[in-house]
PDB file of N, CA and C in Angstrom:
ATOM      1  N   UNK A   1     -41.552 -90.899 -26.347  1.00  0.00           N
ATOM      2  CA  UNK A   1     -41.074 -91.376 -25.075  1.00  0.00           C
ATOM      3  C   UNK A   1     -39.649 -90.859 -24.869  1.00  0.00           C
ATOM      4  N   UNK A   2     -39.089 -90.858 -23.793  1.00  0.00           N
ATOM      5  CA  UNK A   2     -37.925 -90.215 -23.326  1.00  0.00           C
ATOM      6  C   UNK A   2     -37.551 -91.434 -22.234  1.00  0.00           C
ATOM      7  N   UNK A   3     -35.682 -91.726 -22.508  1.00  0.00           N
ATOM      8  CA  UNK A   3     -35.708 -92.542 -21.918  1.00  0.00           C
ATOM      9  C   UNK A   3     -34.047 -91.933 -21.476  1.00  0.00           C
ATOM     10  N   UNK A   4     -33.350 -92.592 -20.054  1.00  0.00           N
ATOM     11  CA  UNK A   4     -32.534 -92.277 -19.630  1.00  0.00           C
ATOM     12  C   UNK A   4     -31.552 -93.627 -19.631  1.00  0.00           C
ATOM     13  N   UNK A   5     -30.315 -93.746 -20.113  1.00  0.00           N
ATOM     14  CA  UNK A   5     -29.505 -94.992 -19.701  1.00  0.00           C
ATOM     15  C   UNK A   5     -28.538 -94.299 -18.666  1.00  0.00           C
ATOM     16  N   UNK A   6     -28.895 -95.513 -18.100  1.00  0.00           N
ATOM     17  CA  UNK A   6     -28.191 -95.415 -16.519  1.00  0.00           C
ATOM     18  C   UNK A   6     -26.922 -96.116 -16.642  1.00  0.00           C
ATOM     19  N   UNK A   7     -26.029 -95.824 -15.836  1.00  0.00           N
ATOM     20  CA  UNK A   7     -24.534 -96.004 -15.902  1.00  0.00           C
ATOM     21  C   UNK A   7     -24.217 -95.861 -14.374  1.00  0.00           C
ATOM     22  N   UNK A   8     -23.249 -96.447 -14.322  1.00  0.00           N
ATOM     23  CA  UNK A   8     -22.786 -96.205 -12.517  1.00  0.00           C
ATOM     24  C   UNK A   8     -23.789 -95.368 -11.791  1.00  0.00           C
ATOM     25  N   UNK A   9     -24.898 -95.981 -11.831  1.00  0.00           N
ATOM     26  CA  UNK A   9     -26.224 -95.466 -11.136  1.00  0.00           C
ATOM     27  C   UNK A   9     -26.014 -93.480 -11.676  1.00  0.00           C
ATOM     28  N   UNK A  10     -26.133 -93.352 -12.709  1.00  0.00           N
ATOM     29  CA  UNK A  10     -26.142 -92.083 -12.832  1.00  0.00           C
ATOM     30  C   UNK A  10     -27.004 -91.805 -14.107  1.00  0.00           C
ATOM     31  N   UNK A  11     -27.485 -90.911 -14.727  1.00  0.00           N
ATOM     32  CA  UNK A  11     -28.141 -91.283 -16.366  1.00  0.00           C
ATOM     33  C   UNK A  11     -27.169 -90.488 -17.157  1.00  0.00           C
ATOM     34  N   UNK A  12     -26.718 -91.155 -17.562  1.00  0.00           N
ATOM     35  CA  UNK A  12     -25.383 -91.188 -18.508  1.00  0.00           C
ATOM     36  C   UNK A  12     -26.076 -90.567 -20.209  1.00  0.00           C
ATOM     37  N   UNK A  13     -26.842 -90.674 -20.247  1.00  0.00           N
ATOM     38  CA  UNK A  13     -27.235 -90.671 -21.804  1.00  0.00           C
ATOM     39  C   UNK A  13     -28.704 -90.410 -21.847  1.00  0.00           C
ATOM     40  N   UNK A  14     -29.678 -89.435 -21.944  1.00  0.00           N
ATOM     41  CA  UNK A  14     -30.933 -89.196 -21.986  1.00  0.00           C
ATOM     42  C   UNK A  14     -31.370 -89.109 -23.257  1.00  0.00           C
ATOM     43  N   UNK A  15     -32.134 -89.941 -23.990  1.00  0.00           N
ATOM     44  CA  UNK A  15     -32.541 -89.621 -25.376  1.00  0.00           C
ATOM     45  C   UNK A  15     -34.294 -90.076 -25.692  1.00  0.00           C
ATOM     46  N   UNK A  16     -34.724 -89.388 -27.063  1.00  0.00           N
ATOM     47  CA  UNK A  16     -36.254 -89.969 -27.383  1.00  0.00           C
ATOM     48  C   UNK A  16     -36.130 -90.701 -28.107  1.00  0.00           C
ATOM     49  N   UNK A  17     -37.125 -91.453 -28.038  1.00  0.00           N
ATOM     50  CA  UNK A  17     -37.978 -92.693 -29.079  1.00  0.00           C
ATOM     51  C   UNK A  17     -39.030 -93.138 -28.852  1.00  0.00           C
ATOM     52  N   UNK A  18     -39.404 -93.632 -30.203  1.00  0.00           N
ATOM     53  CA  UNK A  18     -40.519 -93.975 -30.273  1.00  0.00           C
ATOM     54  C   UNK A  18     -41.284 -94.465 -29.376  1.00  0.00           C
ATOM     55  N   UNK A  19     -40.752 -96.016 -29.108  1.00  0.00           N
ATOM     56  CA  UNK A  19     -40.756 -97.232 -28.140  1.00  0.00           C
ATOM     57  C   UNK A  19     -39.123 -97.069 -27.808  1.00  0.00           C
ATOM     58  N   UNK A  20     -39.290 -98.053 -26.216  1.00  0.00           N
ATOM     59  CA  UNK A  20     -38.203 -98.510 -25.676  1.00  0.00           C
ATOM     60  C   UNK A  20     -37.416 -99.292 -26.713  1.00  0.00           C
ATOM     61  N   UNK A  21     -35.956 -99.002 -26.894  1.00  0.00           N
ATOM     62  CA  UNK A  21     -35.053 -99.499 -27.545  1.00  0.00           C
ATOM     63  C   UNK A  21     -35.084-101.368 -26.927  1.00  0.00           C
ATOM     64  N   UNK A  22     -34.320-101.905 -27.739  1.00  0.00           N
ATOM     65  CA  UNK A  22     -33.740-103.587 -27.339  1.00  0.00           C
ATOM     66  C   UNK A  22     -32.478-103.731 -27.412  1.00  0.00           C
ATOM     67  N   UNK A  23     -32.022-103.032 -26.475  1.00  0.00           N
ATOM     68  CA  UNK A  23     -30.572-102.776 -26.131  1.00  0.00           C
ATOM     69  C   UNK A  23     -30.156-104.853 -25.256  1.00  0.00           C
ATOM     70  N   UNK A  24     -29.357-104.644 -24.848  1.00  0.00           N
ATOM     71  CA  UNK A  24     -28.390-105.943 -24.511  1.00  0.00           C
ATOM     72  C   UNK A  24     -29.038-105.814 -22.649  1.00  0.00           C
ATOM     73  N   UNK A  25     -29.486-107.408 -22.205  1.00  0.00           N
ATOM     74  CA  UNK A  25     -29.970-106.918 -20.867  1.00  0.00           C
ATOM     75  C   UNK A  25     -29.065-106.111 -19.922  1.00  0.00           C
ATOM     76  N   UNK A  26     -27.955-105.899 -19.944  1.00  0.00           N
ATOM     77  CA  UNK A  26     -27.719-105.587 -18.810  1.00  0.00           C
ATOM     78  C   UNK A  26     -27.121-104.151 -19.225  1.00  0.00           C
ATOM     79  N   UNK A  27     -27.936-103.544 -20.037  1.00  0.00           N
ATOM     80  CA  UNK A  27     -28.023-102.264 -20.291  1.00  0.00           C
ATOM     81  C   UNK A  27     -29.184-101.778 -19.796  1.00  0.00           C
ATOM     82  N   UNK A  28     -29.231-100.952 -18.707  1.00  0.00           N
ATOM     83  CA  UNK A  28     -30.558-100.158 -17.783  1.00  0.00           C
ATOM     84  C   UNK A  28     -31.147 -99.024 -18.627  1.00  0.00           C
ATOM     85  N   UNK A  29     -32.287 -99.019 -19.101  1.00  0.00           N
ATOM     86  CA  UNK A  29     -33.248 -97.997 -19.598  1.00  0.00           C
ATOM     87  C   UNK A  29     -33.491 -97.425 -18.731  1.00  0.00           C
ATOM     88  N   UNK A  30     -34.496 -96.236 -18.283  1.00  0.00           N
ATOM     89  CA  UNK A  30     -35.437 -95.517 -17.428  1.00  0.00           C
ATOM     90  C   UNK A  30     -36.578 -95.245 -17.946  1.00  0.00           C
ATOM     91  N   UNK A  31     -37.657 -95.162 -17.742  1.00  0.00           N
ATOM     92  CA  UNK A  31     -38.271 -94.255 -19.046  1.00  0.00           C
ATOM     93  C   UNK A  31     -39.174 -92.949 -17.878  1.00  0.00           C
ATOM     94  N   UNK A  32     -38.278 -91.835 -18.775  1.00  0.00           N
ATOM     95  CA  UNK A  32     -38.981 -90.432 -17.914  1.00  0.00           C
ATOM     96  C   UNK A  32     -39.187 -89.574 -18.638  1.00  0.00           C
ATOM     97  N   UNK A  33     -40.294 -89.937 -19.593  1.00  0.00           N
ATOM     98  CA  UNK A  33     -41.007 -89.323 -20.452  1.00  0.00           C
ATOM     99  C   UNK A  33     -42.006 -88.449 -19.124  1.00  0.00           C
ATOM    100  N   UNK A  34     -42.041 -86.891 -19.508  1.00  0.00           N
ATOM    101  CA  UNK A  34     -42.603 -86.184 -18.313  1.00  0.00           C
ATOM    102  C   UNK A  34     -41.954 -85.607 -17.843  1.00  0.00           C
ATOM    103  N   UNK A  35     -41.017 -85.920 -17.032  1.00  0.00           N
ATOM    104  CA  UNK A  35     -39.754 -85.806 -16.353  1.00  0.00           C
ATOM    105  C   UNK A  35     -38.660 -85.067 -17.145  1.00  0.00           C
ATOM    106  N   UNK A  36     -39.695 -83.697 -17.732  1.00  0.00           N
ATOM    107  CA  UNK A  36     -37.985 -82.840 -18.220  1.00  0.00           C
ATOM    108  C   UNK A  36     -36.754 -82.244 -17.499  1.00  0.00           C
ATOM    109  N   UNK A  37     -36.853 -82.051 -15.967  1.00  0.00           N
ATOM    110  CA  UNK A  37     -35.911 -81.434 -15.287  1.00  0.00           C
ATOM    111  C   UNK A  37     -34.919 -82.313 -15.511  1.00  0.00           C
ATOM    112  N   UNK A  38     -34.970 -84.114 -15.343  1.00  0.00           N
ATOM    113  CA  UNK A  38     -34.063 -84.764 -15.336  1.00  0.00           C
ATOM    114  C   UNK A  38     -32.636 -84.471 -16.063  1.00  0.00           C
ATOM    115  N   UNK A  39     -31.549 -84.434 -15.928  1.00  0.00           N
ATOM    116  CA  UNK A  39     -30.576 -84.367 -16.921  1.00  0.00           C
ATOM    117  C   UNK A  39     -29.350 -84.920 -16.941  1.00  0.00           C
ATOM    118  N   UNK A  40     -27.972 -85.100 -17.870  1.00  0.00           N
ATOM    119  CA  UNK A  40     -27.582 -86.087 -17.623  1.00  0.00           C
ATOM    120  C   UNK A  40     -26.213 -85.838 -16.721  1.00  0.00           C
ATOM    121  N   UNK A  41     -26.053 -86.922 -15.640  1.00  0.00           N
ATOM    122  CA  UNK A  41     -25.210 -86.815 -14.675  1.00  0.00           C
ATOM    123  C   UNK A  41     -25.810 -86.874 -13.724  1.00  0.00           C
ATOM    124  N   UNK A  42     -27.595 -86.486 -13.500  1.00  0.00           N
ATOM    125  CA  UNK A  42     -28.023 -87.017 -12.286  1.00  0.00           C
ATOM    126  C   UNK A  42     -27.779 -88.355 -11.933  1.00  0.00           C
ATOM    127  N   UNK A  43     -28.116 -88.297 -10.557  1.00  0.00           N
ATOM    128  CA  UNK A  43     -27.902 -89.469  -9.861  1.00  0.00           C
ATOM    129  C   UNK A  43     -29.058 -90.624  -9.532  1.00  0.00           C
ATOM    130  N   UNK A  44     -29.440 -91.747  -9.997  1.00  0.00           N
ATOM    131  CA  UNK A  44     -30.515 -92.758  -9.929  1.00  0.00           C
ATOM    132  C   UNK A  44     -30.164 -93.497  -9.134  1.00  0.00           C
ATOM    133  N   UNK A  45     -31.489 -93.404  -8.248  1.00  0.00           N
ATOM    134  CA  UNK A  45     -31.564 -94.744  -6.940  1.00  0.00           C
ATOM    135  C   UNK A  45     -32.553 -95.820  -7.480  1.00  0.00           C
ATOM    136  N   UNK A  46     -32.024 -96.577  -8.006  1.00  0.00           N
ATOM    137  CA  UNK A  46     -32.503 -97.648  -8.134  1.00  0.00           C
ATOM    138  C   UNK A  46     -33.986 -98.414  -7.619  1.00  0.00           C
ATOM    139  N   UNK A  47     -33.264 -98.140  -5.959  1.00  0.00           N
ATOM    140  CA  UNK A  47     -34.582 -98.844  -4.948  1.00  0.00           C
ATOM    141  C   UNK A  47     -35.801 -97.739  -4.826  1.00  0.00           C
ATOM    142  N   UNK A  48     -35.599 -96.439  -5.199  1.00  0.00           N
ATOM    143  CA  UNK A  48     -36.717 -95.717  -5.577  1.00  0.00           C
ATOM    144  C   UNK A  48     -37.193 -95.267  -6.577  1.00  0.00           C
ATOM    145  N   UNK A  49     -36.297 -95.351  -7.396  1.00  0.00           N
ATOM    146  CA  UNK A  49     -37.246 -95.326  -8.507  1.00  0.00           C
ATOM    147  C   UNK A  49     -36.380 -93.212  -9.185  1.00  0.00           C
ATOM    148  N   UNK A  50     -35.840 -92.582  -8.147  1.00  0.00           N
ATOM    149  CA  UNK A  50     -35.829 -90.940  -8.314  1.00  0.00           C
ATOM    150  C   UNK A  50     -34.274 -90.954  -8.796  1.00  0.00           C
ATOM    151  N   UNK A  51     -34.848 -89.512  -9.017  1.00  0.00           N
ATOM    152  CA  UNK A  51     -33.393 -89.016  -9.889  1.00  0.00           C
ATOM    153  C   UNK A  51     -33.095 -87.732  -8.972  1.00  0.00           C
ATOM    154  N   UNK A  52     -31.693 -87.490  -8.739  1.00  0.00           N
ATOM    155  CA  UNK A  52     -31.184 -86.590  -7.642  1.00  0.00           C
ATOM    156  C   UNK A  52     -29.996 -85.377  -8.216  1.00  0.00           C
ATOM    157  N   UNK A  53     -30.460 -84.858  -8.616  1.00  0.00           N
ATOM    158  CA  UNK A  53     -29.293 -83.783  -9.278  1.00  0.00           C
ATOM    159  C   UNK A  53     -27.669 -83.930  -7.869  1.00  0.00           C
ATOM    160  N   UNK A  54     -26.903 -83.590  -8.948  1.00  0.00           N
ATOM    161  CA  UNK A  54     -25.324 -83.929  -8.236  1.00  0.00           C
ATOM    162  C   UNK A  54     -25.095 -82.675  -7.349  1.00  0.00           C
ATOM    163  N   UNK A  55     -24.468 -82.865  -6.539  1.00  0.00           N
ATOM    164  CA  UNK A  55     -23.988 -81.859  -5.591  1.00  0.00           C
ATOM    165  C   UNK A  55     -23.310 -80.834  -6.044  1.00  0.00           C
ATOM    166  N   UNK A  56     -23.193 -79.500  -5.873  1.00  0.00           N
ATOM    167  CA  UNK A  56     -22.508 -78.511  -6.550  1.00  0.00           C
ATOM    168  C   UNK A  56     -21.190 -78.485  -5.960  1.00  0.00           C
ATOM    169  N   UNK A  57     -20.731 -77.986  -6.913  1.00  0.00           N
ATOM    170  CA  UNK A  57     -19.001 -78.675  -6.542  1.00  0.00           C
ATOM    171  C   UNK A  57     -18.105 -77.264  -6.448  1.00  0.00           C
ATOM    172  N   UNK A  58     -17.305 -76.999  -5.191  1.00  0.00           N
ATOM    173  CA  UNK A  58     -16.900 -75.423  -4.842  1.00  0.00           C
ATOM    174  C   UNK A  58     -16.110 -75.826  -4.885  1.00  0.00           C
ATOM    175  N   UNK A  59     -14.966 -75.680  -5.605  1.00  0.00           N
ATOM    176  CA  UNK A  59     -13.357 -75.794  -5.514  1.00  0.00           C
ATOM    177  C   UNK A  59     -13.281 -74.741  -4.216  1.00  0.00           C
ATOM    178  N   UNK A  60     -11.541 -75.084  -3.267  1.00  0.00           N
ATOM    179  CA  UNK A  60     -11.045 -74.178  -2.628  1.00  0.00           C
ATOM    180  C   UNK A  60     -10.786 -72.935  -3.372  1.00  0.00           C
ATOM    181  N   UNK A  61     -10.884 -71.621  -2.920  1.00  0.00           N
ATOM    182  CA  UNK A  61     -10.324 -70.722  -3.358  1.00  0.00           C
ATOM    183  C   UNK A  61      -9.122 -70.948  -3.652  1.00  0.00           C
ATOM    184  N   UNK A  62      -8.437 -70.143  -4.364  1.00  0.00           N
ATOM    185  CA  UNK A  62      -6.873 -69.949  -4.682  1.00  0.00           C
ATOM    186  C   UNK A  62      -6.583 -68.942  -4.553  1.00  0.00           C
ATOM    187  N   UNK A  63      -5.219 -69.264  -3.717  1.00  0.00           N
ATOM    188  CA  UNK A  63      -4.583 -67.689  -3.050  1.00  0.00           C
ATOM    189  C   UNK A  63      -3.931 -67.071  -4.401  1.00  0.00           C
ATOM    190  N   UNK A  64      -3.686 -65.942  -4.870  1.00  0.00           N
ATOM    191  CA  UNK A  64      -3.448 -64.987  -5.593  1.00  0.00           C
ATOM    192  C   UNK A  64      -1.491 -65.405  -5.648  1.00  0.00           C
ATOM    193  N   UNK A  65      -1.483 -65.458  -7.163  1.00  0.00           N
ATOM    194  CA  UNK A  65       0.380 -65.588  -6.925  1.00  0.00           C
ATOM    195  C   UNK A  65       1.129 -63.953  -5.969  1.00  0.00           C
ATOM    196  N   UNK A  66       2.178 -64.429  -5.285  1.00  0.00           N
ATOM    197  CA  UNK A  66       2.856 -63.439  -4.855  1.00  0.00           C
ATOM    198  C   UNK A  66       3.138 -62.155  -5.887  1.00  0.00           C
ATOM    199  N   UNK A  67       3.027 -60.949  -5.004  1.00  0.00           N
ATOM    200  CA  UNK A  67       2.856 -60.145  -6.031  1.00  0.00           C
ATOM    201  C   UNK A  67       4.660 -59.531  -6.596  1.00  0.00           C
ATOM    202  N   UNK A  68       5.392 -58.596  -7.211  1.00  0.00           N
ATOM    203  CA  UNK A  68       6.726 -58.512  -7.263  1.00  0.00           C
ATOM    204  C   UNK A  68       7.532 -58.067  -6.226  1.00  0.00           C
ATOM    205  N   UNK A  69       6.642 -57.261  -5.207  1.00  0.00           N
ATOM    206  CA  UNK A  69       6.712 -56.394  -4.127  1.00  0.00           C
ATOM    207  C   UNK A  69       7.030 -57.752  -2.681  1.00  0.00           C
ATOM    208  N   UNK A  70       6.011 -58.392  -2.840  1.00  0.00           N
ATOM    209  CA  UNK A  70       6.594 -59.490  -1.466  1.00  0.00           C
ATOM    210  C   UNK A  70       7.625 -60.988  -2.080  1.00  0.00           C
ATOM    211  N   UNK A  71       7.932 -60.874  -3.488  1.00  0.00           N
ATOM    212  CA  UNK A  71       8.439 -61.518  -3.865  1.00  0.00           C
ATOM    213  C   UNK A  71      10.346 -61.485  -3.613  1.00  0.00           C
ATOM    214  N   UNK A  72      10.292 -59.733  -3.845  1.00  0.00           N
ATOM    215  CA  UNK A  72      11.524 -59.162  -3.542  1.00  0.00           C
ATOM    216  C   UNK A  72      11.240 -58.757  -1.802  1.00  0.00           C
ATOM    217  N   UNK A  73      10.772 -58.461  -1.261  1.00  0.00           N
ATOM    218  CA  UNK A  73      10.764 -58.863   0.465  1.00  0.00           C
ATOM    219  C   UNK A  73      11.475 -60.384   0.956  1.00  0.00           C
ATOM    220  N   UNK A  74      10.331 -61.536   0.329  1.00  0.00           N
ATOM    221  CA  UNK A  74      11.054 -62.407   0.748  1.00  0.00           C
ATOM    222  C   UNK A  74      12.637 -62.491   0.166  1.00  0.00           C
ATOM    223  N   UNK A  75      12.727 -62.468  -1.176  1.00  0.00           N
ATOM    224  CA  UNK A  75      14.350 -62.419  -1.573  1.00  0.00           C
ATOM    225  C   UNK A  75      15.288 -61.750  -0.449  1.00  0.00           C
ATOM    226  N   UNK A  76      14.742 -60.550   0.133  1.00  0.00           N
ATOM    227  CA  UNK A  76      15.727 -59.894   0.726  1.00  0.00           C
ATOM    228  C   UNK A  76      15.800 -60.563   2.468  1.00  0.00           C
ATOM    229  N   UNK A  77      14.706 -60.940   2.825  1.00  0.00           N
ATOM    230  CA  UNK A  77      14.605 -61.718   4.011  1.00  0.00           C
ATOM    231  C   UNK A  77      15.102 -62.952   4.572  1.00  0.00           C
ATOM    232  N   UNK A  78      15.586 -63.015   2.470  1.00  0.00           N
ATOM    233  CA  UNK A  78      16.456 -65.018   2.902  1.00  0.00           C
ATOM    234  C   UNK A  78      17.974 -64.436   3.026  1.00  0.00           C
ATOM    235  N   UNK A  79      17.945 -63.535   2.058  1.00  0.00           N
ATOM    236  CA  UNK A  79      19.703 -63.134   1.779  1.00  0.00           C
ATOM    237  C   UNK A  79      20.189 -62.342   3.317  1.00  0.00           C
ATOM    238  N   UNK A  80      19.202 -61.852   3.778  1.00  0.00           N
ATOM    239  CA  UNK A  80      19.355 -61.195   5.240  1.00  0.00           C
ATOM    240  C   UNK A  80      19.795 -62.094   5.856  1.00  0.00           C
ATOM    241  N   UNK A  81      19.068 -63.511   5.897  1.00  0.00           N
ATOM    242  CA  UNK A  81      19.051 -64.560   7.189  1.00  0.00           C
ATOM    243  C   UNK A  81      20.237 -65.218   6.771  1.00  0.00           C
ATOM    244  N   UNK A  82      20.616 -65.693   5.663  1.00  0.00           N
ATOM    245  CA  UNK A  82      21.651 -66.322   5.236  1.00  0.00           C
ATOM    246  C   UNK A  82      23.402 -65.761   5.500  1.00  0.00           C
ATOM    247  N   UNK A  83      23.077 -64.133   5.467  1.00  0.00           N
ATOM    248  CA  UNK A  83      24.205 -63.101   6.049  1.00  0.00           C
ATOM    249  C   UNK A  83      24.832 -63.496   7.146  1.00  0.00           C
ATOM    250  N   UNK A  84      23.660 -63.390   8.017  1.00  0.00           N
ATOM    251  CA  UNK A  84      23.692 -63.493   9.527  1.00  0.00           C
ATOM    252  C   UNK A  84      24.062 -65.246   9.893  1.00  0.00           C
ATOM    253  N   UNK A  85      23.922 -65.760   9.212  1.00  0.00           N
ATOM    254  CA  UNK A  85      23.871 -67.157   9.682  1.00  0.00           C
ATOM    255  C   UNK A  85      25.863 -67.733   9.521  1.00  0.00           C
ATOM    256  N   UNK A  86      26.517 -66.595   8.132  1.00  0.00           N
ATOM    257  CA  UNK A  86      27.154 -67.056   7.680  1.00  0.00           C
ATOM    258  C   UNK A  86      28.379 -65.445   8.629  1.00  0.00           C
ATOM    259  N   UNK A  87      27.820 -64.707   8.951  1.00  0.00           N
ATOM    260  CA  UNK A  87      28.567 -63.633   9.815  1.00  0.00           C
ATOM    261  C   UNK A  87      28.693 -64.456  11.341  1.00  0.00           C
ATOM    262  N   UNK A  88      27.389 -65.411  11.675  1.00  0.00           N
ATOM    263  CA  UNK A  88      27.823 -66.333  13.204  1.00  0.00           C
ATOM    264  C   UNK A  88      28.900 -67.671  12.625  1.00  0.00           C
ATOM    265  N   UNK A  89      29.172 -68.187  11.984  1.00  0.00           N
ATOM    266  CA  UNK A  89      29.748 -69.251  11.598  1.00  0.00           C
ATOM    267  C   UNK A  89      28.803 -70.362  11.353  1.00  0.00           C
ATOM    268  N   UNK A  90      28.006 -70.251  11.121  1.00  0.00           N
ATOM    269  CA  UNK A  90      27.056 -71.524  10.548  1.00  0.00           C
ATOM    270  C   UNK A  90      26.652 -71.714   9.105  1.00  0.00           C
ATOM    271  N   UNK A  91      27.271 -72.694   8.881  1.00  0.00           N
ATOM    272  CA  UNK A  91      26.950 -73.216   7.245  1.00  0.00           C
ATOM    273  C   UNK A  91      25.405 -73.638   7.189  1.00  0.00           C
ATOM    274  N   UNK A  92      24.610 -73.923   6.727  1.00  0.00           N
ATOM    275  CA  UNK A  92      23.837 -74.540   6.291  1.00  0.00           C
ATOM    276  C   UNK A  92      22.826 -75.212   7.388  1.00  0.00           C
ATOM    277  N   UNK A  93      23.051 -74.210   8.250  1.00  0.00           N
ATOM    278  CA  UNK A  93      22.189 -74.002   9.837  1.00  0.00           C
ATOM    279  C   UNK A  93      22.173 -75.484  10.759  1.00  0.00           C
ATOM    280  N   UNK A  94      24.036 -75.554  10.159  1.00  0.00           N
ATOM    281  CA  UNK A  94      24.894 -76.755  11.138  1.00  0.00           C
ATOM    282  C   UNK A  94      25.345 -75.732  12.390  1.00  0.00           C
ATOM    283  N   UNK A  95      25.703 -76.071  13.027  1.00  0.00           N
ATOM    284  CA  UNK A  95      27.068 -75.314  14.327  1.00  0.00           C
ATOM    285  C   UNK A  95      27.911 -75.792  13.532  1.00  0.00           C
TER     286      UNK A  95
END
């Protein structure tokens, strides 16, 4: 027999035996002997009885670190703006 313990409605732990274990009641068995696709981290609905594999999970892409080339652009684009800011008389982009 093959049995699944369920956990925050999920099957946390899939293992065989003989017979159903005598675990503590309010520890949830399944028994899905048959049922090899099942595996653990699916998701169990209770009121039906099924098991639902988890949603596939796409992280956002990640933008690529700046390369040395726009790294020294921006450097030169702040020291530019900062020139000019400090050639009009403005400190710290006060009047």
């Amino acid at each position: 027999m093959k049995f699944a313990l369920i956990l925050y409605n999920k099957a946390h732990w899939i293992f065989e035996a003989n017979e159903k274990p005598d675990f503590a009641p309010n520890i949830k068995l399944v028994d899905i002997t048959g049922k090899n696709h099942i595996q653990e981290g699916w998701y169990y609905n209770s009121k039906t009885g099924e098991f639902t594999p988890p949603a596939e999970y796409n992280p956002p892409p990640v933008e690529p670190p700046p390369t040395a080339e726009e790294m020294q652009a921006q450097t030169l684009i702040n020291t530019e703006y900062l020139i000019t800011m400090n050639e009009m008389g403005i400190e710290g982009g006060k009047l």
